[in-house]
C-alpha atoms as a PDB file:
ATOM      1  CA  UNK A   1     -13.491  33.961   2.527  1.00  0.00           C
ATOM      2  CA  UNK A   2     -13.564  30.255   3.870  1.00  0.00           C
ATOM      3  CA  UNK A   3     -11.057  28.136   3.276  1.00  0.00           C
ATOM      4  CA  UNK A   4     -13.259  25.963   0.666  1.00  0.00           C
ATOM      5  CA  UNK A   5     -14.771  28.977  -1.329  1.00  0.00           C
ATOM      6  CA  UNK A   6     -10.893  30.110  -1.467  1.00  0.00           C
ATOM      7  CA  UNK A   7     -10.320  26.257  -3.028  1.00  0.00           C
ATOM      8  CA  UNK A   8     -12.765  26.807  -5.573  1.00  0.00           C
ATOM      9  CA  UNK A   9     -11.305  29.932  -6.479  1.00  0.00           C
ATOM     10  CA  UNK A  10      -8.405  28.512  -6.799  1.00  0.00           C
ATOM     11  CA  UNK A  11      -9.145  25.268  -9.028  1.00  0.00           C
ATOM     12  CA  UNK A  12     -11.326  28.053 -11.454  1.00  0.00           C
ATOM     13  CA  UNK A  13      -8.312  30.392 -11.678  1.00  0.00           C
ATOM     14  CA  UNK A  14      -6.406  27.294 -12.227  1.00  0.00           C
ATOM     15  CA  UNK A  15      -8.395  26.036 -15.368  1.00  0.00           C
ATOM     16  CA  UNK A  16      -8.766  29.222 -16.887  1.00  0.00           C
ATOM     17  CA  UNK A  17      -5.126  29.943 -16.278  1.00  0.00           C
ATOM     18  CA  UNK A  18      -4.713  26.501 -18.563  1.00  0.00           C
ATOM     19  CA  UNK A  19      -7.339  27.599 -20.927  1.00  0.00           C
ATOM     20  CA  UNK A  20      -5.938  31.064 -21.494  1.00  0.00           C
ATOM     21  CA  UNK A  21      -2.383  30.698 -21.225  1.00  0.00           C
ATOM     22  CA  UNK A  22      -1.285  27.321 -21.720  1.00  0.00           C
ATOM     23  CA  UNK A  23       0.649  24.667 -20.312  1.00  0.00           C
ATOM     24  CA  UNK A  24       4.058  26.182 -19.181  1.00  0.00           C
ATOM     25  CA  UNK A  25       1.999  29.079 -17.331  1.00  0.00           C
ATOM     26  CA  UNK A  26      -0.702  26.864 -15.960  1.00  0.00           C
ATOM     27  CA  UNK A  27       2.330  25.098 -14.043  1.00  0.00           C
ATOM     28  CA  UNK A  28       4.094  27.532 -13.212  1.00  0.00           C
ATOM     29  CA  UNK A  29       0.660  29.039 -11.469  1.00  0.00           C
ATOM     30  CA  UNK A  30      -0.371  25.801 -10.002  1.00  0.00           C
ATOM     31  CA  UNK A  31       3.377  25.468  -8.314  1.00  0.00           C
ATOM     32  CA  UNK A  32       2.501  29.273  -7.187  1.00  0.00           C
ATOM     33  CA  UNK A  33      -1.256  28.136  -5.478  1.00  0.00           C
ATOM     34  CA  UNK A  34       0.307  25.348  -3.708  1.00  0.00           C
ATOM     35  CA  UNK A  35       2.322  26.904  -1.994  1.00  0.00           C
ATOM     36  CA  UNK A  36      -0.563  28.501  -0.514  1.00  0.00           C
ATOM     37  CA  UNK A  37      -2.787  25.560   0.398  1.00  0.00           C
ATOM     38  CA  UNK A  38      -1.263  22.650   2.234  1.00  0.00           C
ATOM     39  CA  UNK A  39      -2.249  18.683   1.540  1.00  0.00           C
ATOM     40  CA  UNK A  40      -4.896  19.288   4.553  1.00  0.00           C
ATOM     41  CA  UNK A  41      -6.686  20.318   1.713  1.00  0.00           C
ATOM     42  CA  UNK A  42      -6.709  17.855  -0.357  1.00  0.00           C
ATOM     43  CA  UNK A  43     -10.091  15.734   0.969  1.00  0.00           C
ATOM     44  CA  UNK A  44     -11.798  18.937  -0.332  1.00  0.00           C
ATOM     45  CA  UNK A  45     -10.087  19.076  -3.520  1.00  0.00           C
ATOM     46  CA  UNK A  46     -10.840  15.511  -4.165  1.00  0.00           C
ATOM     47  CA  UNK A  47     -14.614  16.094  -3.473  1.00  0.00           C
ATOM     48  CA  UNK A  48     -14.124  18.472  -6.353  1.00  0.00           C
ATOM     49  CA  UNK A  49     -13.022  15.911  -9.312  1.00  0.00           C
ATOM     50  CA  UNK A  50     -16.918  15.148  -9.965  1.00  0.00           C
ATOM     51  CA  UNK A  51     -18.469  18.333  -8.972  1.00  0.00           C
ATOM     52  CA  UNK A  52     -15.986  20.747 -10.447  1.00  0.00           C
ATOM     53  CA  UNK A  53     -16.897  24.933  -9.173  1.00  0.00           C
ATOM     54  CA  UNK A  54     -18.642  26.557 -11.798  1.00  0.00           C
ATOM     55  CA  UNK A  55     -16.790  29.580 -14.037  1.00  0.00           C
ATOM     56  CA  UNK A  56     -18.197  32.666 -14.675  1.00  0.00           C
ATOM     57  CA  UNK A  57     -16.588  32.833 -18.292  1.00  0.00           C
ATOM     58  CA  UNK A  58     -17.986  31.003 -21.119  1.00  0.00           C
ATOM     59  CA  UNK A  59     -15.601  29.186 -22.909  1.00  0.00           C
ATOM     60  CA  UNK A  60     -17.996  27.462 -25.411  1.00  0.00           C
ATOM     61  CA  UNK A  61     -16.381  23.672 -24.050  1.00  0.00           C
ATOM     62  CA  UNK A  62     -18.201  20.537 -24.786  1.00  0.00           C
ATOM     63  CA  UNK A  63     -20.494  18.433 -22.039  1.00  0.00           C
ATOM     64  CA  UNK A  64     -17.725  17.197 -19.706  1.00  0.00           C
ATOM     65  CA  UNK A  65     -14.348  19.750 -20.735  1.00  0.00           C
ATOM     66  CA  UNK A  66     -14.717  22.337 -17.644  1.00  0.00           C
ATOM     67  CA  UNK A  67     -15.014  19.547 -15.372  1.00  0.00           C
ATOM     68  CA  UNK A  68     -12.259  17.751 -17.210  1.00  0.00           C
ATOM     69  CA  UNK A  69      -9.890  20.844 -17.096  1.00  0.00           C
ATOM     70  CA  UNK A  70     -10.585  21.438 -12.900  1.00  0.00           C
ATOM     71  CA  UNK A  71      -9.422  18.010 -13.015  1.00  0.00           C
ATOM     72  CA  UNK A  72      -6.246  18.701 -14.401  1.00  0.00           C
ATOM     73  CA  UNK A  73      -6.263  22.085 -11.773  1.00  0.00           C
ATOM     74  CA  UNK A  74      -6.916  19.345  -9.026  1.00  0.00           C
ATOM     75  CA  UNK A  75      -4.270  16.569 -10.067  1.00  0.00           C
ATOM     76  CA  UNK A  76      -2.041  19.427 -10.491  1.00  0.00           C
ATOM     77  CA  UNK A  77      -1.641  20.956  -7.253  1.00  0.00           C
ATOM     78  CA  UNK A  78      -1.776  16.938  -5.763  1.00  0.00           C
ATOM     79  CA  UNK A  79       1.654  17.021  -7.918  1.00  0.00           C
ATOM     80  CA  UNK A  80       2.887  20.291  -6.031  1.00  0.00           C
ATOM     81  CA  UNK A  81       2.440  18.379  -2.836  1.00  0.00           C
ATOM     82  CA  UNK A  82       5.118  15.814  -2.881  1.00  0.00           C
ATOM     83  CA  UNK A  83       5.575  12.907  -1.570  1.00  0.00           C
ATOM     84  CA  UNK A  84       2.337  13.859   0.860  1.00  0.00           C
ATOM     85  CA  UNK A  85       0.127  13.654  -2.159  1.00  0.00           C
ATOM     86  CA  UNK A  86       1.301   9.703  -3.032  1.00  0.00           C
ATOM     87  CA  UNK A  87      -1.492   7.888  -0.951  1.00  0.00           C
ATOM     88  CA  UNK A  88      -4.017  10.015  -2.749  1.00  0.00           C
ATOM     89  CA  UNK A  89      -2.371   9.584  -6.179  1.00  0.00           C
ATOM     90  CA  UNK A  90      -2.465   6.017  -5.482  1.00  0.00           C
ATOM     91  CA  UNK A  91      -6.233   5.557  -4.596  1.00  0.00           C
ATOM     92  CA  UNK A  92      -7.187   6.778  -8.303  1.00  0.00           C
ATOM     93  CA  UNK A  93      -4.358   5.271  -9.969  1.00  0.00           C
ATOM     94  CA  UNK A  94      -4.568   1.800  -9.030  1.00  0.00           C
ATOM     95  CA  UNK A  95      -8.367   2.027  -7.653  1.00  0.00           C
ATOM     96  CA  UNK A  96     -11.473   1.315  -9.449  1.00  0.00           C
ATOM     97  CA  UNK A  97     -11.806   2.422 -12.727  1.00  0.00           C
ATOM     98  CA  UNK A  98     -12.542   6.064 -13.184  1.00  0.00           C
ATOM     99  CA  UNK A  99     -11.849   8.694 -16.012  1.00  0.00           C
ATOM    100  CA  UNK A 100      -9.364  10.569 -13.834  1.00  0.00           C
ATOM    101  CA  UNK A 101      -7.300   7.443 -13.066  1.00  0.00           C
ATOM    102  CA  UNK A 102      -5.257   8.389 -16.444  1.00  0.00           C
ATOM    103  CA  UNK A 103      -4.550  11.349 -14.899  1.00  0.00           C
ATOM    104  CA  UNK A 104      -3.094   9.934 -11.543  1.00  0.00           C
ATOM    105  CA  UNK A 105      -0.894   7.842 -12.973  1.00  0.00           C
ATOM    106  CA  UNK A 106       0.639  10.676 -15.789  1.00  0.00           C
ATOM    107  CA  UNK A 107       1.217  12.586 -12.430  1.00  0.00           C
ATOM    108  CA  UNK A 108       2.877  10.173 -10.879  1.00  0.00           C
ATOM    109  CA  UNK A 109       5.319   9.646 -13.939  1.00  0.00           C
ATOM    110  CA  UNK A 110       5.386  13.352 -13.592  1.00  0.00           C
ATOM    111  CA  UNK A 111       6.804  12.859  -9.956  1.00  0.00           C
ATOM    112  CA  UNK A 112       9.078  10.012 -10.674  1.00  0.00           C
ATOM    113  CA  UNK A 113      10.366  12.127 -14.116  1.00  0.00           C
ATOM    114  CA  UNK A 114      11.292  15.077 -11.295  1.00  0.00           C
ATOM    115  CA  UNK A 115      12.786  12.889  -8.936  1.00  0.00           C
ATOM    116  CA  UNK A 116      10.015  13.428  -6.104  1.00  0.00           C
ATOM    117  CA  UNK A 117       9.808   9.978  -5.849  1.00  0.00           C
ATOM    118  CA  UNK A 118      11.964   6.533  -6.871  1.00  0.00           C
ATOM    119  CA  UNK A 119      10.348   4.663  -9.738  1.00  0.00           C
ATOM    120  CA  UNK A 120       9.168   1.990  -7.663  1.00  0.00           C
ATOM    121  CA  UNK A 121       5.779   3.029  -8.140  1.00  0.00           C
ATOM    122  CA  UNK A 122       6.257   3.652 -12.196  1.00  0.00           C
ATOM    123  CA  UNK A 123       6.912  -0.476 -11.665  1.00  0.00           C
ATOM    124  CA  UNK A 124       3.879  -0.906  -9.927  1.00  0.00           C
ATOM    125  CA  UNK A 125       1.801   0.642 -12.495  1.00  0.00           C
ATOM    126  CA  UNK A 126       3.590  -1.272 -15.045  1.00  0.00           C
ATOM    127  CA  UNK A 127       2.905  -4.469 -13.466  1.00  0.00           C
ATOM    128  CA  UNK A 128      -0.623  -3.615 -12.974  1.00  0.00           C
ATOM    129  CA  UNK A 129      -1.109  -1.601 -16.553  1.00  0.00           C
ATOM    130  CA  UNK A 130      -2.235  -5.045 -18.260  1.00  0.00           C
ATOM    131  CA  UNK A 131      -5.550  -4.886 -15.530  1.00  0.00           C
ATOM    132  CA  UNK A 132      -6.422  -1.643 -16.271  1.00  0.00           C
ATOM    133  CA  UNK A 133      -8.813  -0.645 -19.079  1.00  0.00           C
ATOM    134  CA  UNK A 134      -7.524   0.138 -22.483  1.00  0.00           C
ATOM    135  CA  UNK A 135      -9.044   3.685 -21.806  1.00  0.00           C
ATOM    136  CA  UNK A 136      -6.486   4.386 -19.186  1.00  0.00           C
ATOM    137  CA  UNK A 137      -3.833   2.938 -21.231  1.00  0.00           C
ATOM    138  CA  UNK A 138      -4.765   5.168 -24.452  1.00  0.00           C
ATOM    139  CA  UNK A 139      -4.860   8.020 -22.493  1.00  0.00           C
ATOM    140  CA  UNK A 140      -2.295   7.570 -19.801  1.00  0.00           C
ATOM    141  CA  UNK A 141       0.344   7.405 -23.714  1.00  0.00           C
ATOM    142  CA  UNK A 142      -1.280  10.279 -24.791  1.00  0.00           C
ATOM    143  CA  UNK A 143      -1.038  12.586 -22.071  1.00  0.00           C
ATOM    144  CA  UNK A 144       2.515  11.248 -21.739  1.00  0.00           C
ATOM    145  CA  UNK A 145       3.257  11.839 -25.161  1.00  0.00           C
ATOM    146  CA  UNK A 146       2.214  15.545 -24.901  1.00  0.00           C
ATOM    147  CA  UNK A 147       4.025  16.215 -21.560  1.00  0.00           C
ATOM    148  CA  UNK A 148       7.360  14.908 -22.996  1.00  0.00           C
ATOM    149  CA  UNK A 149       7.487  17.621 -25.599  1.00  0.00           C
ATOM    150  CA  UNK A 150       8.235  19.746 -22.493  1.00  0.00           C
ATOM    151  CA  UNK A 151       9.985  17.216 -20.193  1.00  0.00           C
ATOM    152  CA  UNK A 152      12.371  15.074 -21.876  1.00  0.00           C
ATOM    153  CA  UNK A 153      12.937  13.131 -18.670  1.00  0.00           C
ATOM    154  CA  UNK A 154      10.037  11.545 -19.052  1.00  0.00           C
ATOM    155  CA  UNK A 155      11.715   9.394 -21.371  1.00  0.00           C
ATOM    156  CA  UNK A 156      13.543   7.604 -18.829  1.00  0.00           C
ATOM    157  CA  UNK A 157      10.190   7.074 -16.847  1.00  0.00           C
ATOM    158  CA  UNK A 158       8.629   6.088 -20.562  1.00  0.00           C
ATOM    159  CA  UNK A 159      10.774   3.244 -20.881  1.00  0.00           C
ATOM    160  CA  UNK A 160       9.876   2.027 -17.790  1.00  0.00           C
ATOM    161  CA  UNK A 161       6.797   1.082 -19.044  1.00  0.00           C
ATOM    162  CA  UNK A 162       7.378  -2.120 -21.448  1.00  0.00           C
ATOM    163  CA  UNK A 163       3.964  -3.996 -21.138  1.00  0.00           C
ATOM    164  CA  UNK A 164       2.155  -5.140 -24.415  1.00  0.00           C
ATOM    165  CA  UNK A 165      -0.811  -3.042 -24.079  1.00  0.00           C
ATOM    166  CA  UNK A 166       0.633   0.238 -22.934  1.00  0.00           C
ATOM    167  CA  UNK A 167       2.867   0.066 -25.953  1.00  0.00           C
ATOM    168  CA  UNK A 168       0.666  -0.608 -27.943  1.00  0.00           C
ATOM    169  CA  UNK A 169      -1.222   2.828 -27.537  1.00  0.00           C
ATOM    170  CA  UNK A 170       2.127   4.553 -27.289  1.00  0.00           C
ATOM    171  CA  UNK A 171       3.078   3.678 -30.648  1.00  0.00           C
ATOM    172  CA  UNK A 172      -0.232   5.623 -31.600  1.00  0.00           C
ATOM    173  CA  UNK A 173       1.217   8.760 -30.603  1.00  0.00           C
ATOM    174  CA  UNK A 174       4.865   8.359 -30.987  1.00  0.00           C
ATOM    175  CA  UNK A 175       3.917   8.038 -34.685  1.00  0.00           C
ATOM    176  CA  UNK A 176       2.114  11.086 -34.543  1.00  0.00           C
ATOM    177  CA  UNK A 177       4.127  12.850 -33.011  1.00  0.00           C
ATOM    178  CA  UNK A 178       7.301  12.328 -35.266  1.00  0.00           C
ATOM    179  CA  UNK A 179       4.744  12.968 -38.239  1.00  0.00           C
ATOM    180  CA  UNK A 180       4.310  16.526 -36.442  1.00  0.00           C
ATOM    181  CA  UNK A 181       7.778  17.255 -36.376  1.00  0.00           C
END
């Protein structure tokens, strides 16, 4: 198998790992697959955020969820990598607008929440949060929200994050989620 078709494979076990399983287990895979790939790879994965391998299963998803979820496969193992992974990270956080620049930036917070990297760049965004669209905003506090059930040191990394906007779509789902509870 060549190393690309092995890639695939890997982003579609991935996303049906997170689909079937969950969270915790999708991790705990993707943490597993990196360790088989190196960031060499990650040109190729990147190729993959818009043209996401197909899956044999049918999962009934909407237009736009599988590509979505080998988004989240792809962003996932970029987290695996380190430090290596930052100047990719950085392109789709702080580069032109695009749905997966949520995503980027919730990974670096991710990073930053581990210790794999110093919070400079959790400033950065910060400072640059009141440029970005309100859709990265909304969703970077949502995914954020989520992943802190799990990963209470994303608090500190939270808090970081004081602008006016960003708050303002944090509220959202700090409400909710203390209604939940």
């Amino acid at each position: 198998m060549q190393i690309n078709e092995k890639l695939d494979t890997f982003i579609v076990e991935l996303s049906e790992c997170l689909i079937e399983e969950g969270t915790l287990a999708f991790q705990a895979f993707a943490a597993e697959v990196s360790q088989q790939i190196s960031i060499k790879n990650a040109n190729y994965l990147l190729s993959r955020l818009h043209n996401a391998p197909q899956t044999k299963n049918d999962y009934g998803l909407g237009l736009g969820q599988w590509l979505a979820i080998c988004q989240f496969s792809i962003f996932e193992l970029l987290l695996n990598f380190g430090q290596d992974a930052i100047p990719f990270l950085r392109s789709y956080a702080f580069g032109v607008y695009d749905w997966t620049q949520a995503t980027a930036i919730v990974v670096l917070c991710r990073m930053a929440a581990k210790k794999a990297i110093n919070t400079e760049i959790i400033h950065e965004i910060n400072r640059e949060m009141p440029e970005m669209r309100y859709e990265t905003q909304y969703y970077v506090a949502q995914d954020l929200s989520i992943h802190l059930k799990t990963n209470p040191q994303l608090s500190e990394i939270i808090a970081i994050l004081d602008n006016e906007d960003f708050l303002f779509c944090w509220k959202k789902f700090e409400d909710k989620n203390k209604s939940e509870n």
